[in-house]
Protein backbone atom coordinates (compact mmCIF):
# COMPACT_ATOMS: atom_id res chain seq x y z
CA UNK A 1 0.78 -44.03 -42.12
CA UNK A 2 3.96 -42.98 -43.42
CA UNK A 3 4.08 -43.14 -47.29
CA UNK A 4 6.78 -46.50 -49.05
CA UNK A 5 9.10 -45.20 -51.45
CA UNK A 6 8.54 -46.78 -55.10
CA UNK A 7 11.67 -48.58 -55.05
CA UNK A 8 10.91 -50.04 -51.50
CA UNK A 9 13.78 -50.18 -49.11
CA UNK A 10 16.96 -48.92 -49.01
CA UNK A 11 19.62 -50.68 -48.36
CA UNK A 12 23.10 -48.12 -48.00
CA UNK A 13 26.50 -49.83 -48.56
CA UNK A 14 29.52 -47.87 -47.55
CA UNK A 15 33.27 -48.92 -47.80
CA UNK A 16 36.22 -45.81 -47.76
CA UNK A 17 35.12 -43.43 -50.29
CA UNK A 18 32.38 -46.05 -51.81
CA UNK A 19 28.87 -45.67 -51.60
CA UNK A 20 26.04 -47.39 -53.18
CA UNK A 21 22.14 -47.83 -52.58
CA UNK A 22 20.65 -50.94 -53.62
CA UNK A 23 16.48 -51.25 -53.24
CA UNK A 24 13.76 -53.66 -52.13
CA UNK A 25 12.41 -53.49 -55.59
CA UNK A 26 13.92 -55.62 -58.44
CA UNK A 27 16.93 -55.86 -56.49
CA UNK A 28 18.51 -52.48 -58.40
CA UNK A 29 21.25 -50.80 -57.60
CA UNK A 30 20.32 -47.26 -57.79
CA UNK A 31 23.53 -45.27 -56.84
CA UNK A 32 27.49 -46.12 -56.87
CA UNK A 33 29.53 -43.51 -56.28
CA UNK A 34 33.37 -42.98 -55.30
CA UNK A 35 34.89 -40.01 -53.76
CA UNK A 36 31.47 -38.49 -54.36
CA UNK A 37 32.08 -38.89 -58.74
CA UNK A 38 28.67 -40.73 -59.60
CA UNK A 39 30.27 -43.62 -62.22
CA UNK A 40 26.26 -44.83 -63.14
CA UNK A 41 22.99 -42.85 -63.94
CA UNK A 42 20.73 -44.27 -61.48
CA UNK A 43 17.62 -42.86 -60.13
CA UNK A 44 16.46 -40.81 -57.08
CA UNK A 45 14.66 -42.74 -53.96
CA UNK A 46 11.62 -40.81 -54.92
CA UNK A 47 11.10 -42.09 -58.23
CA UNK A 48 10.83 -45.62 -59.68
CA UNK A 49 13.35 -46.99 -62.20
CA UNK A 50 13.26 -46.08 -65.68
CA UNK A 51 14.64 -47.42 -68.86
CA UNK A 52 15.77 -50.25 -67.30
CA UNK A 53 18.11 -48.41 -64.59
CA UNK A 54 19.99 -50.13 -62.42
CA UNK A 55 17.28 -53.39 -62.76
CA UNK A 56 18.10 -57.22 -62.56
CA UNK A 57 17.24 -59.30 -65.79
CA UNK A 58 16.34 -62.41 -65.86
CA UNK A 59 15.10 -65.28 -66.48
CA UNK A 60 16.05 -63.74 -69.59
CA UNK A 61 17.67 -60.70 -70.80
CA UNK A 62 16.49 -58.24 -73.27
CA UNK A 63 13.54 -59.12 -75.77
CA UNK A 64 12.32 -62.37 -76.90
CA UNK A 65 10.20 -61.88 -80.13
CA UNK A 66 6.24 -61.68 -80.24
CA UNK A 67 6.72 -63.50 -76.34
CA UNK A 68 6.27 -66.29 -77.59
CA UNK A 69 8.40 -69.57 -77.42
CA UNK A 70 8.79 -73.48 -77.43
CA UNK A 71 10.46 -74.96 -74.66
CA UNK A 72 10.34 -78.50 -74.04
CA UNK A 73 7.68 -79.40 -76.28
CA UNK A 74 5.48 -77.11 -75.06
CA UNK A 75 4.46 -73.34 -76.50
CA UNK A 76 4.90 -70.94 -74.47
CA UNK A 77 3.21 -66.91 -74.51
CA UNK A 78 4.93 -64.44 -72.34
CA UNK A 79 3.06 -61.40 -71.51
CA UNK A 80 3.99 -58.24 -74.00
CA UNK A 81 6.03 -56.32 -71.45
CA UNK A 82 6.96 -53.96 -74.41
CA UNK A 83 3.70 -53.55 -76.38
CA UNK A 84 4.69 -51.03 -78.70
CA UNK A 85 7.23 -53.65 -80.48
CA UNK A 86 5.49 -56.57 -79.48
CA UNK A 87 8.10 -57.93 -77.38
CA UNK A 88 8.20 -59.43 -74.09
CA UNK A 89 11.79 -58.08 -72.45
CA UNK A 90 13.83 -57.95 -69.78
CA UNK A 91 12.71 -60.57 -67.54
CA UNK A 92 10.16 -61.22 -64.59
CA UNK A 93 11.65 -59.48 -62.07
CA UNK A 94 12.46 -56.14 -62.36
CA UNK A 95 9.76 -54.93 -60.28
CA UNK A 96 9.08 -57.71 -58.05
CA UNK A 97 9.88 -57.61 -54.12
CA UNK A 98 13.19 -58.86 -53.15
CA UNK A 99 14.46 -59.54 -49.54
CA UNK A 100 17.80 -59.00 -47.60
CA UNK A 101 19.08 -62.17 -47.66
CA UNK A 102 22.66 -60.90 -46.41
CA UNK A 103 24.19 -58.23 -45.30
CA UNK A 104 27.54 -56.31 -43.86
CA UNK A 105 27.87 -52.48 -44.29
CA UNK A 106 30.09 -52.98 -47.61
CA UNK A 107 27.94 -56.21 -48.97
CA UNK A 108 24.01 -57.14 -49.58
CA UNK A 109 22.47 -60.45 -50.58
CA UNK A 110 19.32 -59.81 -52.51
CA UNK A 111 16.90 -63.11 -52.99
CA UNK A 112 13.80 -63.45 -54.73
CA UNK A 113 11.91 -66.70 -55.67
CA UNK A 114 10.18 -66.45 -58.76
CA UNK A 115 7.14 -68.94 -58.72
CA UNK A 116 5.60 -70.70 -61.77
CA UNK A 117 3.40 -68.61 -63.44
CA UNK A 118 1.73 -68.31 -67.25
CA UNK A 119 4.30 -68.34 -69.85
CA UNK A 120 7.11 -69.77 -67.62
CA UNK A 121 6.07 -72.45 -66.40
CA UNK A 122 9.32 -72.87 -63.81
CA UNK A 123 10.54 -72.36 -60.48
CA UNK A 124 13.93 -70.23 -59.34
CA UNK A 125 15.65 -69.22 -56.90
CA UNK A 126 17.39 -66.14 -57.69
CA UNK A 127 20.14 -64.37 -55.46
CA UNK A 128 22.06 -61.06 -56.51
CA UNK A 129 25.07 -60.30 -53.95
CA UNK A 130 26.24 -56.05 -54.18
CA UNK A 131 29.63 -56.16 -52.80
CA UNK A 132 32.09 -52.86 -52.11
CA UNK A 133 35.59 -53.99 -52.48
CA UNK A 134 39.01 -52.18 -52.44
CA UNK A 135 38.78 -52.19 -55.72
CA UNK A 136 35.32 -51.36 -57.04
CA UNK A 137 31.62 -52.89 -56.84
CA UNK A 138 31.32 -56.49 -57.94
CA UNK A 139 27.66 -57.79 -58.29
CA UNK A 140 27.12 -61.94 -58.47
CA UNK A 141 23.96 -63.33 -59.97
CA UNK A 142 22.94 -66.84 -58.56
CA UNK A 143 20.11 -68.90 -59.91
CA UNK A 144 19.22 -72.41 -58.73
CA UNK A 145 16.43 -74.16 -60.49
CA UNK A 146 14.07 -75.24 -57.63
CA UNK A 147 11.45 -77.61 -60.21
CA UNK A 148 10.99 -81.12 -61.41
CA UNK A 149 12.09 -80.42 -64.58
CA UNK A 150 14.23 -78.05 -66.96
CA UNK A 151 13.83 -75.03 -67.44
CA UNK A 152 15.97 -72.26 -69.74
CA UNK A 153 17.25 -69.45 -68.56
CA UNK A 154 19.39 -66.44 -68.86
CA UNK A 155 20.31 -63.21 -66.81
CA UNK A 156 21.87 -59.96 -67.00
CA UNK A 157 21.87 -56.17 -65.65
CA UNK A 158 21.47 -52.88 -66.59
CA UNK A 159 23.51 -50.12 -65.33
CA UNK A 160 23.90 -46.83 -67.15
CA UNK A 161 27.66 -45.95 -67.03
CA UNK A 162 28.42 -42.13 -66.84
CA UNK A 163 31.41 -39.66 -66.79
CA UNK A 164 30.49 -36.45 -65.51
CA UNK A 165 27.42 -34.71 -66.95
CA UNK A 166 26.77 -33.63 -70.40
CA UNK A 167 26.17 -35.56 -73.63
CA UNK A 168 28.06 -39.43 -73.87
CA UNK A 169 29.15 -37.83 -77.23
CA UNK A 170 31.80 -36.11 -75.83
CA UNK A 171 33.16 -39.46 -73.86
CA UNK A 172 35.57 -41.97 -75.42
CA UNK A 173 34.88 -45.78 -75.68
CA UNK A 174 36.47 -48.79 -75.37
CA UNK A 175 34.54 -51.93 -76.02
CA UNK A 176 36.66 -55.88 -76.29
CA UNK A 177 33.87 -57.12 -78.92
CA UNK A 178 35.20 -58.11 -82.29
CA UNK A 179 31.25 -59.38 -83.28
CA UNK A 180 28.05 -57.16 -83.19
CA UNK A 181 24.29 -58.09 -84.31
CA UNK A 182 22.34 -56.40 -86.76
CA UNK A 183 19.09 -56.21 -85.82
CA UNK A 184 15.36 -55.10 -87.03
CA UNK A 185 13.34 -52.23 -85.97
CA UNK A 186 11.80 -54.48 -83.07
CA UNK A 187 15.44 -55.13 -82.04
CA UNK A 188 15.78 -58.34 -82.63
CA UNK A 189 18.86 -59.81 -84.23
CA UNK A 190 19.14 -60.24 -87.91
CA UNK A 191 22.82 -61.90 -88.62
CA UNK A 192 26.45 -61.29 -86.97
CA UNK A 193 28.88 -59.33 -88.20
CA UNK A 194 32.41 -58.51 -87.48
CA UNK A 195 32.88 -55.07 -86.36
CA UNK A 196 36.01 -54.17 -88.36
CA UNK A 197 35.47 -51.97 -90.77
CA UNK A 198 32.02 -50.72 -89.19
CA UNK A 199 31.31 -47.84 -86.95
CA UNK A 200 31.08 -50.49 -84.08
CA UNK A 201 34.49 -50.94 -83.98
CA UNK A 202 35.54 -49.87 -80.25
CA UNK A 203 38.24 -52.15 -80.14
CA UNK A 204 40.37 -49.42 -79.64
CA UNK A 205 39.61 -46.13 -77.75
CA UNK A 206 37.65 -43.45 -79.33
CA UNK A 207 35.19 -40.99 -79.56
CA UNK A 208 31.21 -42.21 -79.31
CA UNK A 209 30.53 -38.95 -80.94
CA UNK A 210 26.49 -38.64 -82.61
CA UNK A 211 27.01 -42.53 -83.34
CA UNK A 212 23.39 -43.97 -82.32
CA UNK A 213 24.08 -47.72 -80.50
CA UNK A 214 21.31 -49.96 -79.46
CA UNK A 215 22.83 -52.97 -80.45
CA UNK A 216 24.66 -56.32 -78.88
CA UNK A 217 27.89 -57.33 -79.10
CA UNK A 218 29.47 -61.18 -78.51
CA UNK A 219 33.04 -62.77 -78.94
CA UNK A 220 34.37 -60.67 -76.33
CA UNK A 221 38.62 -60.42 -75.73
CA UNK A 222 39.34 -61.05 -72.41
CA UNK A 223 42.07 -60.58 -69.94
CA UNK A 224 44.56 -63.06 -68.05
CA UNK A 225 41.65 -63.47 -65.57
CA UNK A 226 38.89 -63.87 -67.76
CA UNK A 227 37.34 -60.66 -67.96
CA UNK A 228 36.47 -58.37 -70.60
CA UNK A 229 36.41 -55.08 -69.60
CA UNK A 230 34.28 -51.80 -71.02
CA UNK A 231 36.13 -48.20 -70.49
CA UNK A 232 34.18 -44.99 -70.67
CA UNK A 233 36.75 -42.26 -70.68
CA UNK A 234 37.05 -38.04 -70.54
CA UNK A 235 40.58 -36.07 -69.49
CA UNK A 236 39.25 -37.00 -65.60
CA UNK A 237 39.55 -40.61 -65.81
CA UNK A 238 37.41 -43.58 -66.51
CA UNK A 239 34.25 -45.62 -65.53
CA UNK A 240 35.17 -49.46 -66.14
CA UNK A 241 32.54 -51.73 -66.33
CA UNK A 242 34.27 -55.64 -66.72
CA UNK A 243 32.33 -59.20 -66.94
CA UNK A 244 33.03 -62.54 -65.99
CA UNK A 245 33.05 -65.84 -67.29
CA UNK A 246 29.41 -66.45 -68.44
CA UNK A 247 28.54 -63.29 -69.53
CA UNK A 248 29.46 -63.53 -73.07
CA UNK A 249 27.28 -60.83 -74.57
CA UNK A 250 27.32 -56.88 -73.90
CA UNK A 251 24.54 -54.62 -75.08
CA UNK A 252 25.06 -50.84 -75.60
CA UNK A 253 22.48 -48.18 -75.54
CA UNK A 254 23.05 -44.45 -75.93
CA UNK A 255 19.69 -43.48 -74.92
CA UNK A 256 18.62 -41.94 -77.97
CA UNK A 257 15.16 -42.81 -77.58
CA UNK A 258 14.90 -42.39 -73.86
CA UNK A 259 12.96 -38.65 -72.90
CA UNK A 260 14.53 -35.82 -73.17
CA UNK A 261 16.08 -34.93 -69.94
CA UNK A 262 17.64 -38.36 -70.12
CA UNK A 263 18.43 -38.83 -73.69
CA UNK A 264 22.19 -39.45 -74.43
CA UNK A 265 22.97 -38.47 -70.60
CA UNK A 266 24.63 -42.46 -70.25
CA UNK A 267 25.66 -45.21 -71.51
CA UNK A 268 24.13 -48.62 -71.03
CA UNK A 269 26.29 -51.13 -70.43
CA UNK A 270 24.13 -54.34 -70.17
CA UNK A 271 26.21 -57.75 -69.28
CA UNK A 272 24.44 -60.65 -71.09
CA UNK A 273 24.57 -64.32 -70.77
CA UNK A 274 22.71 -64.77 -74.15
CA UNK A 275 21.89 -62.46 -77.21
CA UNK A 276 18.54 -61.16 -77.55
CA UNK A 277 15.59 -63.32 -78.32
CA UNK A 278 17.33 -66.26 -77.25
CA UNK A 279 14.20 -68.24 -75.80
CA UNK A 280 13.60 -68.39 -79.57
CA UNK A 281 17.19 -68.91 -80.79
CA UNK A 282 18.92 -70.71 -78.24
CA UNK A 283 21.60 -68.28 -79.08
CA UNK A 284 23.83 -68.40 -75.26
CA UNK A 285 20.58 -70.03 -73.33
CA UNK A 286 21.31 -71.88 -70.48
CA UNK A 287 19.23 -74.84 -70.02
CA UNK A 288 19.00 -75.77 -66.32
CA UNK A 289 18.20 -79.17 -64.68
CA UNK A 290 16.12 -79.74 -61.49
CA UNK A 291 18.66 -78.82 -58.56
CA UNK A 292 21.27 -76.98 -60.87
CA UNK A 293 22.87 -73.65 -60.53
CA UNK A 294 24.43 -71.25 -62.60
CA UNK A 295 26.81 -67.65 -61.08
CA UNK A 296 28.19 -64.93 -62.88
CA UNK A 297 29.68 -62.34 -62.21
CA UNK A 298 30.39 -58.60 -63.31
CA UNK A 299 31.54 -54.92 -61.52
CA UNK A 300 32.58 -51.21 -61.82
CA UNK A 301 35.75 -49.57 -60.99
CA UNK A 302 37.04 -46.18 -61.50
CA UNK A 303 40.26 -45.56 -63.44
């Protein structure tokens, strides 16, 4: 019997000098590249995803404290998907089985449904759409809620952006967030804060240099068409990472406490709909009725 990969099937996408792999599992986009210049850190087919690579968040993205939370009327226990902090994080679905919904040799449609189950108590239909267009990758995240009642929900994704090899220290940052969270050694947000004055400032370009981020950002500037758009930049060029309506919160991780071989090697650009812990603070959540939807959008270009 011949042996399955641990990121399932492999779906190639190919348009001009684009390529990307997306896989069966989690719906993660493993690979972009253009003119053969990787712009994310993925992982290879023989491995699984680490550190959050490439994955699909939701029904929530990144940590919601203890796992625990109230949700009409009811309490609620997640399972401790990070035990070490105590935190459940990142979602439900990062390593479930997702199915080719759609697909062209420049697009997928990913679709998953996520069943009731302990701790959320709520049915979804989730699709993620991978498209190559002439001007980059654009990824859309669709959820319909498919139960009798309402349910909360958020989403998000977690691509490592990259410039070359070497250490991100080297690479120059621009980030449109004029507010960051402080947060406590679980990572869970403490208070807001303006970043002017602060070393999260990224407002305008400049050196990430030893700075250690793990830490979200919200009231993002946008452009004439709504997005707010992320540069990582060296004397090549630039990896552009830019989010749509809806996604109104970035977390940034430079990988400091990833292992070794992959410490610092990236920079995680994570598109948000809410801030961390959010079941718990209502901070961004999206409360959906029976038969609603919600889409976002965000993508990666090369400057």
């Amino acid at each position: 019997m011949r042996p399955l990969l641990p990121s399932g099937q492999q779906i190639h996408l190919a348009r001009g000098d684009q390529r990307a792999t997306v896989v069966e599992v989690g719906a993660a986009l493993r690979t972009y590249t253009v003119a053969g210049d990787d712009l994310i850190e993925g992982f290879d087919a023989t491995e699984m995803s680490t550190g959050g690579r490439g994955q699909v968040l939701a029904p929530w993205p990144n940590r919601i404290e203890d796992g625990a939370y109230e949700f009409g009327g009811r309490k609620l226990q997640l399972p401790l998907s990070e035990p070490e902090a105590g935190n459940a994080i990142h979602g439900l679905v990062r390593f479930a089985d997702w199915v080719v919904a759609e697909s062209s040799p420049h697009h997928v449609v990913m679709a998953h449904r996520l069943h009731a189950q302990p701790g959320y108590p709520f049915v979804l239909d989730l699709r993620v759409a991978y498209a190559l267009g002439p001007h980059g990758l654009t990824s859309r995240t669709e959820a319909v809620n498919r139960g009798v009642e309402p349910c909360p929900f958020g989403a998000g994704a977690h691509p490592y952006l990259r410039r070359g090899a070497g250490p991100v220290d080297h690479l120059r940052l621009r980030l449109p967030a004029t507010t960051y969270y402080t947060a406590d050694e679980r990572g869970i947000p403490t208070g807001r804060l303006p970043v002017a004055g602060t070393p999260y400032d990224f407002r305008e370009e400049r050196a990430i240099g030893g700075l250690r981020v793990d830490t979200a950002f919200t009231d993002l500037e946008r452009d004439a068409d709504g997005r707010a758009v992320v540069s990582l930049s060296d004397s090549r060029g630039c990896t552009r990472l830019w989010v749509g309506p809806g996604f109104e919160h970035l977390m940034v991780f430079t990988g400091d406490t990833l292992p070794p071989d992959r410490r610092r090697s990236a920079l995680a650009v994570e598109p948000m709909t809410c801030a961390p812990n959010a079941f718990r603070t209502s901070d961004g959540l999206i409360t959906l009725a029976p038969g609603a939807s919600v889409a976002v959008e965000w993508g990666i270009t090369r400057g």
